[in-house]
C-alpha atoms as a PDB file:
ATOM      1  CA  UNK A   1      37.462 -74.718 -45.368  1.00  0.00           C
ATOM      2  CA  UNK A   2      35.292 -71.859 -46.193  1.00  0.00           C
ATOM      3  CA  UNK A   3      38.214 -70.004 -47.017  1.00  0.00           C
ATOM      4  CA  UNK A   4      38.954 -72.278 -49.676  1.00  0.00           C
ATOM      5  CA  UNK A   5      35.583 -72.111 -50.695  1.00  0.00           C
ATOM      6  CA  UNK A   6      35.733 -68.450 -51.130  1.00  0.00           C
ATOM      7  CA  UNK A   7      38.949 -68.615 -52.403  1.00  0.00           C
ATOM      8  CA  UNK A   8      37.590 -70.926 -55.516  1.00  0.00           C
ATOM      9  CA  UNK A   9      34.289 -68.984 -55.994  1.00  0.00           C
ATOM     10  CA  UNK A  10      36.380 -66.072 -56.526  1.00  0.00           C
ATOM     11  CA  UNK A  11      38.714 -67.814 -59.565  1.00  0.00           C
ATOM     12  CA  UNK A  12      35.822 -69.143 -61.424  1.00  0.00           C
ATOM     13  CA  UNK A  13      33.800 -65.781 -61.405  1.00  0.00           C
ATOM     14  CA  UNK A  14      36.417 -64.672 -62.528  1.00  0.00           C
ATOM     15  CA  UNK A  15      36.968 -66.685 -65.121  1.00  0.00           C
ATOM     16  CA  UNK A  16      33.601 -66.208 -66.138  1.00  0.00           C
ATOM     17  CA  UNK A  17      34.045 -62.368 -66.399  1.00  0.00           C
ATOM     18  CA  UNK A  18      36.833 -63.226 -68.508  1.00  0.00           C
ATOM     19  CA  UNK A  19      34.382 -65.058 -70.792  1.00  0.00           C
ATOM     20  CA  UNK A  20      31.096 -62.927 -70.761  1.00  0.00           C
ATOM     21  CA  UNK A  21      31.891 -60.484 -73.487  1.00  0.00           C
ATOM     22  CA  UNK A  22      32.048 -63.753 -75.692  1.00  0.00           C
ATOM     23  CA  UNK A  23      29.487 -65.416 -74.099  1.00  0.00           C
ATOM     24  CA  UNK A  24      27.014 -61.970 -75.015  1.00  0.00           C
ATOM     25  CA  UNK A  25      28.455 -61.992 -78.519  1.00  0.00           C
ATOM     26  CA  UNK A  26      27.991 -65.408 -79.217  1.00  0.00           C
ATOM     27  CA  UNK A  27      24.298 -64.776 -77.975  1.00  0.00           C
ATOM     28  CA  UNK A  28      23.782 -61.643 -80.086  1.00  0.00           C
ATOM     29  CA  UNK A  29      22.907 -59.827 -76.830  1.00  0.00           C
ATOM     30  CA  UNK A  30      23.776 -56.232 -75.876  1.00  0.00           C
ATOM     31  CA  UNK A  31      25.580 -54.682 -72.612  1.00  0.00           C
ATOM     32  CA  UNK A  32      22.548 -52.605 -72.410  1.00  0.00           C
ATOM     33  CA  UNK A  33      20.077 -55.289 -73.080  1.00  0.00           C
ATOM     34  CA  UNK A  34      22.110 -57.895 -70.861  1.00  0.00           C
ATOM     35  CA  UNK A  35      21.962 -55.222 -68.020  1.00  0.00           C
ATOM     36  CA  UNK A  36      18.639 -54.978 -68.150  1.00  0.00           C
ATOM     37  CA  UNK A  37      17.748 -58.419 -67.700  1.00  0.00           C
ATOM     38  CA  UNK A  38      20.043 -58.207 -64.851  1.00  0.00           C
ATOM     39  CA  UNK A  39      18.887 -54.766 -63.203  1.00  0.00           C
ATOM     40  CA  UNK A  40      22.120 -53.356 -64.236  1.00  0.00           C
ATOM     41  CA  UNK A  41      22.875 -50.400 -66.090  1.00  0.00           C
ATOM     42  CA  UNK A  42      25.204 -50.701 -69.383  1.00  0.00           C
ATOM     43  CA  UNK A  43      27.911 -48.870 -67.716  1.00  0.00           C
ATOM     44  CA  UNK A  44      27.411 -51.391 -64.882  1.00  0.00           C
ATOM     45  CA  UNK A  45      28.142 -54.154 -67.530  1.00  0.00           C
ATOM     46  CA  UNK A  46      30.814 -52.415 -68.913  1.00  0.00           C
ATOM     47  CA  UNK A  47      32.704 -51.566 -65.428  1.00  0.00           C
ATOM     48  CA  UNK A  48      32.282 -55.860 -64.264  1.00  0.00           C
ATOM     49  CA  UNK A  49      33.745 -56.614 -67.696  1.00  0.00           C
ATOM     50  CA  UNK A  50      36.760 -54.724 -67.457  1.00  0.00           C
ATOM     51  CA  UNK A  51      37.414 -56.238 -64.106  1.00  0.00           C
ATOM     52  CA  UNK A  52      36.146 -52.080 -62.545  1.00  0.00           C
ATOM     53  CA  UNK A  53      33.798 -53.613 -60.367  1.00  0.00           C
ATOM     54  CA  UNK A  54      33.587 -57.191 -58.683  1.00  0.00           C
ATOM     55  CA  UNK A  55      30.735 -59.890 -60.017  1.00  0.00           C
ATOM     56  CA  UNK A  56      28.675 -60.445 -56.557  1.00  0.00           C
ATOM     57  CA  UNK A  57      27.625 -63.922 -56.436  1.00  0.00           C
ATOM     58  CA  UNK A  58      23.931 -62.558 -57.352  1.00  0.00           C
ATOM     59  CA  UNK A  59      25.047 -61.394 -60.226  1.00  0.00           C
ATOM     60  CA  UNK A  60      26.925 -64.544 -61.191  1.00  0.00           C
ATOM     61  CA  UNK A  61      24.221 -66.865 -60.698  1.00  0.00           C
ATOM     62  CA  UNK A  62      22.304 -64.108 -62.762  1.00  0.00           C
ATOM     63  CA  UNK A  63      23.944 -64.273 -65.494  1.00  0.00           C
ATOM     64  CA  UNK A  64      24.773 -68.041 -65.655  1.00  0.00           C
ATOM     65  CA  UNK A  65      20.929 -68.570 -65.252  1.00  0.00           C
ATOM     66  CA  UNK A  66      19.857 -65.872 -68.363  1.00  0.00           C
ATOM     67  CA  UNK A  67      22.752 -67.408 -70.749  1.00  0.00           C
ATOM     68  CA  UNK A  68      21.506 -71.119 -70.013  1.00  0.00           C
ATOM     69  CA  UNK A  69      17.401 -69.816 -70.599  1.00  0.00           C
ATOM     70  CA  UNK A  70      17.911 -67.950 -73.288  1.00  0.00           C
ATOM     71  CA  UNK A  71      18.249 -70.242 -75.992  1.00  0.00           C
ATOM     72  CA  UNK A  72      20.311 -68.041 -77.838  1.00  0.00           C
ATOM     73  CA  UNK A  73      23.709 -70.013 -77.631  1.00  0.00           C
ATOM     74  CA  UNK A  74      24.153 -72.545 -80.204  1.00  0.00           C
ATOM     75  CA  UNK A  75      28.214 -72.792 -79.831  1.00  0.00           C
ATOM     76  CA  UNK A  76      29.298 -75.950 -78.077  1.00  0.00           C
ATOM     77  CA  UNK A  77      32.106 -74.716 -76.614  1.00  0.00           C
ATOM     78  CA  UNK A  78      29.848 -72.043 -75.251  1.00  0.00           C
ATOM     79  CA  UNK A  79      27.086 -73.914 -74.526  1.00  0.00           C
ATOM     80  CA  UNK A  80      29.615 -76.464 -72.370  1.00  0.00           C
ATOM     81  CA  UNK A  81      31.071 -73.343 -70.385  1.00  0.00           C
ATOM     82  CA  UNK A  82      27.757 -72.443 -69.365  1.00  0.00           C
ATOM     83  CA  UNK A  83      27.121 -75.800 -68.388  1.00  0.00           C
ATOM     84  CA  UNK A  84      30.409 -76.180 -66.537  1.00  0.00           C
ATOM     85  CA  UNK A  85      29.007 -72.457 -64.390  1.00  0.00           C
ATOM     86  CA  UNK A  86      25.615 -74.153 -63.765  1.00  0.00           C
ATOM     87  CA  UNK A  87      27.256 -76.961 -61.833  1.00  0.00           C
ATOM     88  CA  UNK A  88      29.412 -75.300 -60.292  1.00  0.00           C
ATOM     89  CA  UNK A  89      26.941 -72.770 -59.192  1.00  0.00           C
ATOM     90  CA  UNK A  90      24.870 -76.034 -58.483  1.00  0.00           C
ATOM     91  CA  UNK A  91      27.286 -77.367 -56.247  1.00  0.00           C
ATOM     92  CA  UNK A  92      27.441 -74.706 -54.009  1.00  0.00           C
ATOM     93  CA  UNK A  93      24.325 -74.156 -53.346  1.00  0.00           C
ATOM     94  CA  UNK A  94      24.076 -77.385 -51.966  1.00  0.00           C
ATOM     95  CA  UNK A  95      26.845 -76.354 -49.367  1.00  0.00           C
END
């Protein structure tokens, strides 16, 4: 069972990584100004979007968290992605 969990956290972070140079476009936001509300450096930014380095979890919940508070996405289909992550995320905190 918590294999499977694992297993599915993994495929929607993924997913997400997949996404976030959209998601900071659509939000006008920089990988240097994103990192920095993360604690990241650019090149840390850089290195998670082209699938370099792995999202942690932290950083996941992160980033879900600063897309959904910052007001800045206006795109539905966006804005409905986000929302999808802050279930999900949601979810498993309950477990």
């Amino acid at each position: 069972m918590e294999q499977d969990c694992i297993k599915t956290q993994t495929e929607v972070m993924e997913k997400f990584i997949q996404e976030l140079p959209r998601l900071r476009k659509i939000a006008g936001v920089s990988q240097t100004a994103f990192g920095k509300r993360l604690g990241l450096s650019r090149q840390s930014i850089s290195s998670v979007e082209r699938g370099e380095v792995p999202l942690t979890w932290l950083m996941y919940v992160a980033a879900v968290a600063y897309f959904h508070e910052s007001n800045k996405i206006e795109d539905l289909e966006a804005l409905n992605l986000i929302k999808e992550h802050r279930g999900f995320i949601a979810k498993h905190m309950k477990d």
